[in-house]
Protein backbone atom coordinates (compact mmCIF):
# COMPACT_ATOMS: atom_id res chain seq x y z
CA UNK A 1 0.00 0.00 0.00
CA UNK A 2 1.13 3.62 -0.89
CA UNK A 3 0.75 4.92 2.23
CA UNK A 4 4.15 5.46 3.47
CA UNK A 5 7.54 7.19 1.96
CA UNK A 6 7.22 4.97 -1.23
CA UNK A 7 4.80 5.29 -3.82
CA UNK A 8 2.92 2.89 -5.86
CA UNK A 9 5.25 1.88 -8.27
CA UNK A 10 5.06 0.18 -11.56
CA UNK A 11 7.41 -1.95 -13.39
CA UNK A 12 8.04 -2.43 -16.98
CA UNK A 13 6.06 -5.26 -19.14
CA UNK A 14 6.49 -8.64 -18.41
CA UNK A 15 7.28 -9.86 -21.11
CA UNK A 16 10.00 -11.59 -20.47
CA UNK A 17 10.95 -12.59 -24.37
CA UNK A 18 10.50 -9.43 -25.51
CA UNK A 19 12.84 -5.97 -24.21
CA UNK A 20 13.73 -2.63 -25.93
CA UNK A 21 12.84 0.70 -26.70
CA UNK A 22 10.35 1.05 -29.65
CA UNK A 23 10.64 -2.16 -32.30
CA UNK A 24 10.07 -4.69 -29.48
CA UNK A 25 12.61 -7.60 -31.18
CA UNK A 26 12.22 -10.62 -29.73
CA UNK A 27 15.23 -11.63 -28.58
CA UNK A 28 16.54 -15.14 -29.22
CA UNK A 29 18.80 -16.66 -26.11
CA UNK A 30 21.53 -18.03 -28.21
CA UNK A 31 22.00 -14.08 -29.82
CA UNK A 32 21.60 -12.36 -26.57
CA UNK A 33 23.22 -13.60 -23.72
CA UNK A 34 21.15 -10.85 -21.55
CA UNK A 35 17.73 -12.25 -21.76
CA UNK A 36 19.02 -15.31 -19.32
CA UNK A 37 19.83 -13.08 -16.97
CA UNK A 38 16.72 -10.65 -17.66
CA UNK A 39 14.76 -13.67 -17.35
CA UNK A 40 16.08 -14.48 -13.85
CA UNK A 41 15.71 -11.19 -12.42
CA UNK A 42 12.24 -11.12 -13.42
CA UNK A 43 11.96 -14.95 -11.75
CA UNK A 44 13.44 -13.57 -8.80
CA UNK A 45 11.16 -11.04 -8.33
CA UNK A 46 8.17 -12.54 -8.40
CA UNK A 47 9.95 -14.78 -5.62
CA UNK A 48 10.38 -12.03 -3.50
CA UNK A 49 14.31 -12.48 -3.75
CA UNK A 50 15.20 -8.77 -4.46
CA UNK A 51 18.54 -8.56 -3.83
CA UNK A 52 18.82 -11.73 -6.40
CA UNK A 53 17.04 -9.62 -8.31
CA UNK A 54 19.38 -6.59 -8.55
CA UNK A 55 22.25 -8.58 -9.55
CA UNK A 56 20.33 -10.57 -12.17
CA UNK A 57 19.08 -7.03 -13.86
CA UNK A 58 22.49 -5.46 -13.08
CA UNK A 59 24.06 -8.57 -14.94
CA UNK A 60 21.75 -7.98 -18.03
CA UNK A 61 22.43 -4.26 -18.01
CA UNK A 62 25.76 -5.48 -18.84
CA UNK A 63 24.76 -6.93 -22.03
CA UNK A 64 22.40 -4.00 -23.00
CA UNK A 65 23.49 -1.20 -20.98
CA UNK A 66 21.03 1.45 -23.14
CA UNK A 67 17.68 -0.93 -22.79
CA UNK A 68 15.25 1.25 -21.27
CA UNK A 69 13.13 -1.67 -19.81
CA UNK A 70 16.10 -3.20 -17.66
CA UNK A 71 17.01 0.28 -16.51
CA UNK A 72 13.39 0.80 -15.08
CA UNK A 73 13.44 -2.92 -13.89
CA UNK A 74 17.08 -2.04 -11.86
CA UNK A 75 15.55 1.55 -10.82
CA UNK A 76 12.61 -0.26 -9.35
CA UNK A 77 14.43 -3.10 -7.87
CA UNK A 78 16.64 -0.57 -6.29
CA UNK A 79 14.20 1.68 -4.68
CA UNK A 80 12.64 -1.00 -2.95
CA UNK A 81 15.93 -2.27 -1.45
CA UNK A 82 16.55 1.42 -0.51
CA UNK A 83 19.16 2.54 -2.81
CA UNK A 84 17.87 5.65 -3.93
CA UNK A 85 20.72 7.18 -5.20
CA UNK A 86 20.78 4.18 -7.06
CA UNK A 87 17.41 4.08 -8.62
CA UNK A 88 16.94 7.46 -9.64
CA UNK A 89 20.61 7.06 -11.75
CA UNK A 90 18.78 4.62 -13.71
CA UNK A 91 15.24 5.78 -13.94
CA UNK A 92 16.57 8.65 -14.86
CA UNK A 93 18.72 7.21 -18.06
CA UNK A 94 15.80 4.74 -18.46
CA UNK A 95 14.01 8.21 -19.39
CA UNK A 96 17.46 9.87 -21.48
CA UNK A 97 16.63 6.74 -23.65
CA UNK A 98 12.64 6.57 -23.60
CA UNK A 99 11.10 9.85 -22.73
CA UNK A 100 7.72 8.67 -23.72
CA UNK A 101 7.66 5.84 -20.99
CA UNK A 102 4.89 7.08 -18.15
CA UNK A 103 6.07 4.12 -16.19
CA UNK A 104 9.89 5.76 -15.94
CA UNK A 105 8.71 8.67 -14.79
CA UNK A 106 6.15 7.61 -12.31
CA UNK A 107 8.90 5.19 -10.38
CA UNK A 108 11.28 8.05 -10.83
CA UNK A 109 8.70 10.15 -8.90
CA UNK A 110 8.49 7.45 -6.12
CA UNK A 111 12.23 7.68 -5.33
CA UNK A 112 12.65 11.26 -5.21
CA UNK A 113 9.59 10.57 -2.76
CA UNK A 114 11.95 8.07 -0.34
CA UNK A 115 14.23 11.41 -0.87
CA UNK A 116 12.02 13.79 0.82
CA UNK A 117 11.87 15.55 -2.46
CA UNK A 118 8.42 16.16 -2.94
CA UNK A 119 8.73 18.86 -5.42
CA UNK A 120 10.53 16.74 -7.98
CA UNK A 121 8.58 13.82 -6.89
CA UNK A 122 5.33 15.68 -8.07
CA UNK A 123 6.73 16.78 -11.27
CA UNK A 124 7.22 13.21 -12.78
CA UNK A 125 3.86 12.05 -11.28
CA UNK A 126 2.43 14.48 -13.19
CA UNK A 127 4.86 14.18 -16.25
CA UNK A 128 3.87 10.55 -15.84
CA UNK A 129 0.26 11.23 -16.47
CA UNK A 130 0.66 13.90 -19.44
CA UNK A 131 2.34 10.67 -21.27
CA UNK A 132 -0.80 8.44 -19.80
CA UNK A 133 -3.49 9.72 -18.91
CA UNK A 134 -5.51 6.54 -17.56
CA UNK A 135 -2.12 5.97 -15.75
CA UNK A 136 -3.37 4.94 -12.36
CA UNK A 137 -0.84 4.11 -10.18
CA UNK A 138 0.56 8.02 -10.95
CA UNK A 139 -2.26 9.40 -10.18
CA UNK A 140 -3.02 7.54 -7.30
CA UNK A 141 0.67 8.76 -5.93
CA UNK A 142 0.03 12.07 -7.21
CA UNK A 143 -3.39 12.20 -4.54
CA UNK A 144 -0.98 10.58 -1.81
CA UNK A 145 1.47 12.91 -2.05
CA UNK A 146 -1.45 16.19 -2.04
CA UNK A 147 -2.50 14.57 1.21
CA UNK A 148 0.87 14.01 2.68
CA UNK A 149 0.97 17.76 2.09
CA UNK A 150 -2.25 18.37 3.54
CA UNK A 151 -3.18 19.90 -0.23
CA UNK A 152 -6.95 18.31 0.31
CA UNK A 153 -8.31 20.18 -2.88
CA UNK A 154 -5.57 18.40 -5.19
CA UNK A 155 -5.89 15.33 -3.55
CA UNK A 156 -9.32 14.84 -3.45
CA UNK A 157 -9.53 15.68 -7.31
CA UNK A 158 -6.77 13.48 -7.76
CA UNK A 159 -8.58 10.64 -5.70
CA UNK A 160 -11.52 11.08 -7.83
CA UNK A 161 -9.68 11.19 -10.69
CA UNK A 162 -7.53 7.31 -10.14
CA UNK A 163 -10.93 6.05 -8.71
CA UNK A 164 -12.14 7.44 -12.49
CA UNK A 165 -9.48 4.99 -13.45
CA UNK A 166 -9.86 1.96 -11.36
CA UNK A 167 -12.83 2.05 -9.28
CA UNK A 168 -12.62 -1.40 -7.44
CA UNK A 169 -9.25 -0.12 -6.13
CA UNK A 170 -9.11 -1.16 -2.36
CA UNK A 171 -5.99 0.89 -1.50
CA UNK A 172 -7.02 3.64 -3.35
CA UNK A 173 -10.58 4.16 -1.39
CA UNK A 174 -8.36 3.48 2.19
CA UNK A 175 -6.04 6.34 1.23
CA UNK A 176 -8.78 8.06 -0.31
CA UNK A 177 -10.76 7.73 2.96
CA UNK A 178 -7.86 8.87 5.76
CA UNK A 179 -7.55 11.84 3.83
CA UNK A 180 -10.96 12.77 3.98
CA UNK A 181 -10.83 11.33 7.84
CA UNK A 182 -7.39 13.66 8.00
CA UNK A 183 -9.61 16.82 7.01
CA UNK A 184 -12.76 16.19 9.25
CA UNK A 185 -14.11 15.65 5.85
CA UNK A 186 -17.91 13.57 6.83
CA UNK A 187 -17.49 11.94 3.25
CA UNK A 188 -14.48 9.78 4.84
CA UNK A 189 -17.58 7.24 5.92
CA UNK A 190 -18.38 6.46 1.99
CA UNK A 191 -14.90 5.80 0.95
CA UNK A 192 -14.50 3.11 3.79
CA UNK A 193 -18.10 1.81 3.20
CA UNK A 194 -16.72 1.27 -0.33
CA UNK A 195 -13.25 -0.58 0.53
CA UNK A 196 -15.48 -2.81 2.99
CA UNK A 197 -17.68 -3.75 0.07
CA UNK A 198 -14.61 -4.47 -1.64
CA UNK A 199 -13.07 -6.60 1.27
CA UNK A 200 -15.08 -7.00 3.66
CA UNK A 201 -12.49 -8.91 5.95
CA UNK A 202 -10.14 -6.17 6.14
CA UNK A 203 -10.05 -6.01 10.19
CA UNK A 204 -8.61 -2.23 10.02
CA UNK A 205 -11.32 -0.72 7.18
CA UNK A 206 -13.87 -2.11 9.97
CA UNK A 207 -12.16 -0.86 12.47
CA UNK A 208 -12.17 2.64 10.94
CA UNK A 209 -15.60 1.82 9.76
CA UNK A 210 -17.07 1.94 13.18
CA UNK A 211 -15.22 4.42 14.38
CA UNK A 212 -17.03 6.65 12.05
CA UNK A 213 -19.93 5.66 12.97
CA UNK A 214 -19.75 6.16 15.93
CA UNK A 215 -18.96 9.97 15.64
CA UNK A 216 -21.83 9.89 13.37
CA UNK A 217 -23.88 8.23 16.45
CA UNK A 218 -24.77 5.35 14.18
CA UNK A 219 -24.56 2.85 17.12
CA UNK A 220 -25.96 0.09 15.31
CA UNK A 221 -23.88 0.67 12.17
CA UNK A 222 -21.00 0.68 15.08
CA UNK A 223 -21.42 -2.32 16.74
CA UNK A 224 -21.65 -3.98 13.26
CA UNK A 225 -18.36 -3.17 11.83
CA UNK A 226 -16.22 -3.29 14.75
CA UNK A 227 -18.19 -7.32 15.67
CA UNK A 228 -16.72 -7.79 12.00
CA UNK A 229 -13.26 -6.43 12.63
CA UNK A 230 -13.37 -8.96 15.64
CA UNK A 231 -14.37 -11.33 13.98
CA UNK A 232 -10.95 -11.14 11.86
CA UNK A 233 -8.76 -10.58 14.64
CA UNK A 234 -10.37 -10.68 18.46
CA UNK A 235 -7.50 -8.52 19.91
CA UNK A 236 -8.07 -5.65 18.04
CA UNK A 237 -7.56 -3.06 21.22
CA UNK A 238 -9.11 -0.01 19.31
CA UNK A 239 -12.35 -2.15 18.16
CA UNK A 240 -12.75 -3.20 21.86
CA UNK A 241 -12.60 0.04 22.98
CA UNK A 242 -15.00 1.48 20.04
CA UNK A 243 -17.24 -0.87 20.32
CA UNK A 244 -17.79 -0.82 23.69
CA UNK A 245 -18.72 3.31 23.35
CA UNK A 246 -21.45 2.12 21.04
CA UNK A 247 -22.77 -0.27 23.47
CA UNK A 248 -22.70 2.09 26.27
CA UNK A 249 -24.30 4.56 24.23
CA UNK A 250 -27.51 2.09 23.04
CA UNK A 251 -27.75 0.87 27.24
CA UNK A 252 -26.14 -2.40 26.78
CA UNK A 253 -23.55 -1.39 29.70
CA UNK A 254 -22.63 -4.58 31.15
CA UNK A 255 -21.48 -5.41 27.52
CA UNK A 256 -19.42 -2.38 27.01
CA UNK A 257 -17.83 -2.86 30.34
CA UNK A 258 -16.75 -6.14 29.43
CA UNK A 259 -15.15 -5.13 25.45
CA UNK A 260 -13.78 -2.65 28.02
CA UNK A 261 -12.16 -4.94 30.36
CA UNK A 262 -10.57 -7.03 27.44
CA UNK A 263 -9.07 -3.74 25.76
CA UNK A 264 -7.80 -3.20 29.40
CA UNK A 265 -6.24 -7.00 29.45
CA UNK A 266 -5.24 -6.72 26.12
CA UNK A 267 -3.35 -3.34 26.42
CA UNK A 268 -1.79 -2.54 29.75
CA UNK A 269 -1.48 0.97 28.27
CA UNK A 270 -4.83 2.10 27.34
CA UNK A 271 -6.33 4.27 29.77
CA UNK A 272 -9.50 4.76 27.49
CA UNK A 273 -10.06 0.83 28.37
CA UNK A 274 -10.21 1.81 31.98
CA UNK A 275 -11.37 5.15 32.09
CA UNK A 276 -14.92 4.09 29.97
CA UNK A 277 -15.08 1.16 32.11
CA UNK A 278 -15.07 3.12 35.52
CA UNK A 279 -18.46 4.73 33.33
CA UNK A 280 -20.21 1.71 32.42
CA UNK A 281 -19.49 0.53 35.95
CA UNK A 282 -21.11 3.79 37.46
CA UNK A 283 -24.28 3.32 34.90
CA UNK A 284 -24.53 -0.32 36.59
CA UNK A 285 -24.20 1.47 40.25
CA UNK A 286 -21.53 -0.30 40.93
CA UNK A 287 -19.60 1.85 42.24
CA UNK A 288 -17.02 -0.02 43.66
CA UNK A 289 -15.66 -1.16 40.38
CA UNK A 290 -16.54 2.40 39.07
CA UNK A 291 -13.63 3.26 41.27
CA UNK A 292 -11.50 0.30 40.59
CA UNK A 293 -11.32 0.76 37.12
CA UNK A 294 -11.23 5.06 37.49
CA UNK A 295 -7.83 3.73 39.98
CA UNK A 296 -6.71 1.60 37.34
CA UNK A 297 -7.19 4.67 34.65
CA UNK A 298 -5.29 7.31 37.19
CA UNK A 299 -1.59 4.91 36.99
CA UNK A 300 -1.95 5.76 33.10
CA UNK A 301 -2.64 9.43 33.39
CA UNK A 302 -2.55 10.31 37.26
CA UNK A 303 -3.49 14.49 36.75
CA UNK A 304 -6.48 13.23 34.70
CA UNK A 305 -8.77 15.66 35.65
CA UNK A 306 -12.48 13.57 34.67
CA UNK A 307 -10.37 11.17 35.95
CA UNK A 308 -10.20 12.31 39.56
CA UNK A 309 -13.55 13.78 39.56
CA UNK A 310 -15.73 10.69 38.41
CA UNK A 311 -13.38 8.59 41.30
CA UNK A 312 -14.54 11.32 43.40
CA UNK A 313 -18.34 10.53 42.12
CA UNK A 314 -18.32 6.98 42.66
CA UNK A 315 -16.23 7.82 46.41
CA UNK A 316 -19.02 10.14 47.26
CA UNK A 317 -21.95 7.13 45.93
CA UNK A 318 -20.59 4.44 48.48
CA UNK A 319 -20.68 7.18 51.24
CA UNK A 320 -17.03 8.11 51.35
CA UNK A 321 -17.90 12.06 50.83
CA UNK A 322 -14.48 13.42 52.85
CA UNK A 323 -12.47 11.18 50.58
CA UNK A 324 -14.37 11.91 47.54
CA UNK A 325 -13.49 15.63 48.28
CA UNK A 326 -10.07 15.02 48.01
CA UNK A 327 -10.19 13.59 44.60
CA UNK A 328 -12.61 16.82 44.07
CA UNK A 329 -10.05 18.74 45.06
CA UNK A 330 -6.95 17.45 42.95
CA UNK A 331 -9.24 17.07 40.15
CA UNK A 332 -9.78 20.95 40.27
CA UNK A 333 -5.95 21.32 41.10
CA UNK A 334 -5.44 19.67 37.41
CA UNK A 335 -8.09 22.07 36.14
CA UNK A 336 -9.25 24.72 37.79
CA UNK A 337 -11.78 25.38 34.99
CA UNK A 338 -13.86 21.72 35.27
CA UNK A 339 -16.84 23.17 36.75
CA UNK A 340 -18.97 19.52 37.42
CA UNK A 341 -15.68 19.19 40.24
CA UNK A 342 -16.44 22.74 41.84
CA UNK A 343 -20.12 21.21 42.38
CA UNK A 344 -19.22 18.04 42.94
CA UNK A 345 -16.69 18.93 46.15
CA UNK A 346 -19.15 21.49 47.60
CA UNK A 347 -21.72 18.74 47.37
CA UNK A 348 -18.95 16.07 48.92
CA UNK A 349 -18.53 18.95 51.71
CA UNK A 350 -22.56 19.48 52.61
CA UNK A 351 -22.75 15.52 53.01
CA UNK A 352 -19.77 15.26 54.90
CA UNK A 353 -21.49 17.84 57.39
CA UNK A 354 -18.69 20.77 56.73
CA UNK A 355 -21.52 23.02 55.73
CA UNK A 356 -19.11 26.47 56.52
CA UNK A 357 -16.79 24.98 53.99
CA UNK A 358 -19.47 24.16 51.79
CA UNK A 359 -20.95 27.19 51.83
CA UNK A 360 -17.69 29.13 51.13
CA UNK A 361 -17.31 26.73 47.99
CA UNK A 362 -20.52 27.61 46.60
CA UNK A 363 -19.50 31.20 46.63
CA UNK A 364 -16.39 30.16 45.42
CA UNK A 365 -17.96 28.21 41.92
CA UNK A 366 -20.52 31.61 41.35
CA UNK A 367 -17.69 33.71 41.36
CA UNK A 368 -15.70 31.56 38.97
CA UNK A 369 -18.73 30.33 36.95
CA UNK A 370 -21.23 32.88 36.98
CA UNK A 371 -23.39 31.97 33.96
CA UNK A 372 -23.79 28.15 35.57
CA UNK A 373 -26.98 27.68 36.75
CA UNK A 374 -26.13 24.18 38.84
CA UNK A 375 -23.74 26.62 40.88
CA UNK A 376 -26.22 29.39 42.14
CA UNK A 377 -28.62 26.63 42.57
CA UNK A 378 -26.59 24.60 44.72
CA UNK A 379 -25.38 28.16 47.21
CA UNK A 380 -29.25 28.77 47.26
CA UNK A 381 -29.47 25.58 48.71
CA UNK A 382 -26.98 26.13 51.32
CA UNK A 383 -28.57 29.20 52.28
CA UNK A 384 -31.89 27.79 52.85
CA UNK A 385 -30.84 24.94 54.47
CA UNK A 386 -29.55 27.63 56.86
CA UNK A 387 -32.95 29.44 57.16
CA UNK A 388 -30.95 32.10 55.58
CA UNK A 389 -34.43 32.98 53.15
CA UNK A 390 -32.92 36.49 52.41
CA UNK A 391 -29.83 35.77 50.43
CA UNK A 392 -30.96 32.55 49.39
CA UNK A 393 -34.10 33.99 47.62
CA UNK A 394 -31.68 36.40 45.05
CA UNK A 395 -29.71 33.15 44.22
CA UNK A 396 -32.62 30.98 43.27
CA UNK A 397 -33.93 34.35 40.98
CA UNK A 398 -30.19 34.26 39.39
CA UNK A 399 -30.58 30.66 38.66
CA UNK A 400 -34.20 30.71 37.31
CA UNK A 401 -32.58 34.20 34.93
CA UNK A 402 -29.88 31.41 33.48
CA UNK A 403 -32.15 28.33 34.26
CA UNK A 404 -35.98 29.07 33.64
CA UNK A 405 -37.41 25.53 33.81
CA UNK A 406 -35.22 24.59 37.29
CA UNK A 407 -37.61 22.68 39.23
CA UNK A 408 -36.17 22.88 42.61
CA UNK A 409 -35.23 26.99 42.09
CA UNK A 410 -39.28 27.25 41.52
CA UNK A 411 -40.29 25.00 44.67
CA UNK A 412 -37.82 26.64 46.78
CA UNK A 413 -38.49 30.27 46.14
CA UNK A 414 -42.39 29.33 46.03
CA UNK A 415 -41.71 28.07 49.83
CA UNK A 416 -40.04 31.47 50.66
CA UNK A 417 -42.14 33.56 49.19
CA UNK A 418 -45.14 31.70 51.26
CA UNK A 419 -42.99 32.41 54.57
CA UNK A 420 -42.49 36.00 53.75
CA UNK A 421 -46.77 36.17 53.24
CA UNK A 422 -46.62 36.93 49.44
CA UNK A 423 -49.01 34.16 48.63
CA UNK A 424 -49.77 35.11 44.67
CA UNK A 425 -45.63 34.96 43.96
CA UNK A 426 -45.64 31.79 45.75
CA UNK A 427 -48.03 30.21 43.95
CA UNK A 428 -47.30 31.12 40.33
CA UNK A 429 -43.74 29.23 41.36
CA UNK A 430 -45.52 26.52 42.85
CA UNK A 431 -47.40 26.46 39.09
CA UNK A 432 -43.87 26.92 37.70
CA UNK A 433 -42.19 23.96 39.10
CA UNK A 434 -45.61 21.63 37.80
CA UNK A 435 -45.64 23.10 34.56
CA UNK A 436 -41.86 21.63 34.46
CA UNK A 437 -42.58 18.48 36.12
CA UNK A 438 -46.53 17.97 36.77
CA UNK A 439 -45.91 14.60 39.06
CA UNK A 440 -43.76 16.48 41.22
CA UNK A 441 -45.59 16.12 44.84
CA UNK A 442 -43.93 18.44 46.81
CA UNK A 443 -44.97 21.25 44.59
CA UNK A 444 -48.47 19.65 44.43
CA UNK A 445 -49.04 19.51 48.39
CA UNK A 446 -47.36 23.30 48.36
CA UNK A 447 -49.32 24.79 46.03
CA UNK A 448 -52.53 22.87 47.98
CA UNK A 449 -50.95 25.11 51.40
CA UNK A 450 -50.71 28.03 49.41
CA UNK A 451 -54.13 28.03 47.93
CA UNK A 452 -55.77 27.23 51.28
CA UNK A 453 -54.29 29.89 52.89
CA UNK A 454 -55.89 31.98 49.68
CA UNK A 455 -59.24 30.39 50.54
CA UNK A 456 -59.38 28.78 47.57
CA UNK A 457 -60.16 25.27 49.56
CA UNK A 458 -61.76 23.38 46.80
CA UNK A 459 -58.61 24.40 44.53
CA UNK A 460 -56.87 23.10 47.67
CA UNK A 461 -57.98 20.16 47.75
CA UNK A 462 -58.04 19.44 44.26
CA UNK A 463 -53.85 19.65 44.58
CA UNK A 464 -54.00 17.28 47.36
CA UNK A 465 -55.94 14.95 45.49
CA UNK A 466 -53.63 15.07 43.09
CA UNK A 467 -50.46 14.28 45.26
CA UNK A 468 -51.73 11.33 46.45
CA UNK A 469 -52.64 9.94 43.33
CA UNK A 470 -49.19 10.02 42.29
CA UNK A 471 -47.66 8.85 45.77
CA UNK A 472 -50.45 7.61 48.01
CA UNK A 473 -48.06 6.93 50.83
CA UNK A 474 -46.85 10.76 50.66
CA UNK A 475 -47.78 11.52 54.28
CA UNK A 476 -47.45 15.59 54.35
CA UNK A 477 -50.31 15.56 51.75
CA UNK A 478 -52.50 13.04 52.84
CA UNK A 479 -52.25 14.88 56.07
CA UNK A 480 -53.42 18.17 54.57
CA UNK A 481 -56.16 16.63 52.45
CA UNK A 482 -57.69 14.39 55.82
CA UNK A 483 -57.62 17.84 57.75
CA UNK A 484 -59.19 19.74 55.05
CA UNK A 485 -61.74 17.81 53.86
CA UNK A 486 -62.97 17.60 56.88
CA UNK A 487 -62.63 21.60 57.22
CA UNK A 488 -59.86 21.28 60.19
CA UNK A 489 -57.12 24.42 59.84
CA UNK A 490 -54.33 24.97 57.32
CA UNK A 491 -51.66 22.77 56.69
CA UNK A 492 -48.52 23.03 57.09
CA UNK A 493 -45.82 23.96 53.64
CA UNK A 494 -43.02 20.90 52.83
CA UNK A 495 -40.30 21.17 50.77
């Protein structure tokens, strides 16, 4: 495949009777000592004996040191053994004695490739394809070498172009395809499609395959290619790990965790193994191997920042909130700009009972973050579990300004505004919070309070009613609608 320093190359008719520049005599062995040799070189070849090779060309070189043909044969033979210097001395007087041969220029143009020469290297590409224009191994070097160069325009046309040529050309839609993949280009995903319909047991065009699709969220498409990459080879590390994203991503977590776990087994070094497992691990709620596997991902990359947050997570979901806030804290220590470990280590602090602390790192994430709704939220919080209504009322209005539809910023501030007598603004965010979420009982059996103590008791009751249909066993409500159906007092607000 061309995808490396050397080119496609071509070599010169096999004809092995048959050598020269424009008459094509046959050559007779008993008149030309040359063609033995000729012969064998070509033999050798095929073999895959290329240093045998060399010497057998070099030998009939000696008997026609002009042919064109064995020149472009040496040249060839050359480049592939790595003697440039060597091959482009005889491509280039296989073209002094044939300048109409497309062949001696395109091989000429793969060694001043191996060179690092891609100027000259372009100019006999294209020289090669003045001379023959359905010439495709020059044109498909010509499109290699554009995308080497990052020249996507040129290569693209130049892709099209040798697929114009040869469209059943494997190698050509793989080359064709990373350089599309190498420019974000979306069309990347048709050029693979078509080298798996041309080989559909190529473990690395499936492999790509569902890599693509899974940017494209084409789970299904995903799991597909990558189960047919494995198919080929089952310790493909990269279709473990992809494979298991799509899996995650359709619910099948106990399945991605375990493509996971192989890719971990299979690669000591892949911290995307361990890191994805520690998330289909948490999706399971098991959090103990959530933070087994988030361990395991921290010895790859230990100032991970997700890393040392999600460990925090799972920490803080077993009930180990002081340790999970020292993950929270390292984690923002790696970034001070990963907001969800602000939040997460002023949560860790409130249910590890350091509530000053907590409250000082609330204040802390609204300074940093002040368009983040989860962070006024979460002060407001603190405030009014504090009974501090006053400055916990402006912080739920500053996260209902950046969060509208926040449930909890509705219930809450309908609760203070009930406690500071301002019944109608308490009940349009009691409405608020059920026009979010209309099974939301608290706000039910609040807005029930609120209405009572408006006199609207059949209203009242109504919301009541409605509270316990949705959790009969709800006792705040089912306490309010005994006492008021029977036309005993107000009830008491929840939150």
């Amino acid at each position: 495949m061309a995808h490396g320093n050397m080119g496609r190359w071509s070599v010169a008719l096999m004809v092995v009777a048959i050598l020269g520049t424009g008459c094509c005599c046959a050559w007779a062995q008993d008149e030309d000592p040359g063609l033995t040799s000729f012969n064998q070189g070509v033999a050798d070849y095929e073999a895959g004996q290329l240093e045998q090779a060399r010497d057998a060309f070099a030998a009939a070189l000696q008997a026609r040191p002009d042919d064109p043909t064995i020149l472009v044969w040496l040249g060839s033979v050359s480049l592939q053994l790595g003697d440039t210097e060597a091959a482009i001395a005889n491509l280039r007087k296989a073209i002094e004695q044939d300048p109409d041969y497309a062949v001696s220029y395109n091989n000429l143009g793969n060694a001043y490739l191996a060179t690092g020469d891609l100027t000259r290297a372009e100019e006999q590409y294209v020289r090669a394809m003045e001379l023959d224009p359905q010439y495709f191994d020059a044109e498909y070097n010509l499109a290699n070498l554009y995308a080497r160069q990052s020249q996507f325009e040129k290569a693209y046309n130049a892709y099209n172009r040798a697929l114009e040529i040869d469209p059943n050309d494997f190698e050509a839609h793989v080359s064709f395809g990373h350089a599309l993949r190498k420019a974000s280009d979306p069309k990347a995903l048709r050029e693979f499609e078509a080298a798996r319909d041309l080989n559909p047991q190529d473990a690395p065009v499936q492999t790509v395959l569902g890599t693509l699709y899974v940017k494209a969220g084409q789970w299904d498409d995903a799991i597909a290619a990558y189960e047919a990459a494995l198919a080929v080879d089952q310790e493909i590390v990269e279709a473990h790990v992809g494979i298991g994203l799509a899996l995650y991503n359709t619910g099948e977590y106990q399945a991605a965790a375990q493509h996971w776990s192989t890719a971990a087994a299979l690669d000591s070094t892949s911290f995307a193994a361990r890191y994805n497992m520690g998330l289909a691990y948490e999706a399971l709620k098991d959090y103990g191997q959530a933070a087994s596997a988030y361990e395991a991902a921290l010895q790859i990359r230990p100032d991970d920042a997700n890393t040392l947050n999600n460990l925090g997570s799972a920490l803080h979901e077993q009930g180990k909130s002081e340790e999970a806030a020292g993950y929270f804290r390292q984690a923002i220590a790696a970034n001070p700009d990963l907001q969800v470990a602000h939040l997460n280590l002023a949560l860790a602090l409130e249910a590890a009972g350091n509530t000053q602390e907590a409250l000082a790192q609330w204040q802390q994430a609204t300074t940093r973050f002040p368009d983040v709704a989860a962070a006024h939220c979460g002060l407001a919080n603190r405030y009014y579990g504090q009974k501090d209504y006053d400055r916990a009322l402006p912080a739920y209005l500053r996260t209902l300004e950046l969060q509208p539809d926040n449930l909890e910023a509705h219930n809450n501030l309908g609760l203070i505004y009930y406690r500071k007598g301002e019944l109608a603004e308490a009940v349009v965010h009691f409405r608020d919070a059920l026009r979010v979420n209309p099974n939301y009982v608290y706000a039910l059996n609040n807005l029930g309070v609120a209405l009572e103590k408006q006199d609207k008791l059949t209203e009242a009751l109504d919301q009541y009613r409605k509270a316990l249909e949705i959790d009969p066993s709800y006792a705040p409500a089912k306490s309010n609608f005994d006492r008021l159906e029977k036309k005993l007092g107000t009830g008491a607000a929840t939150g």
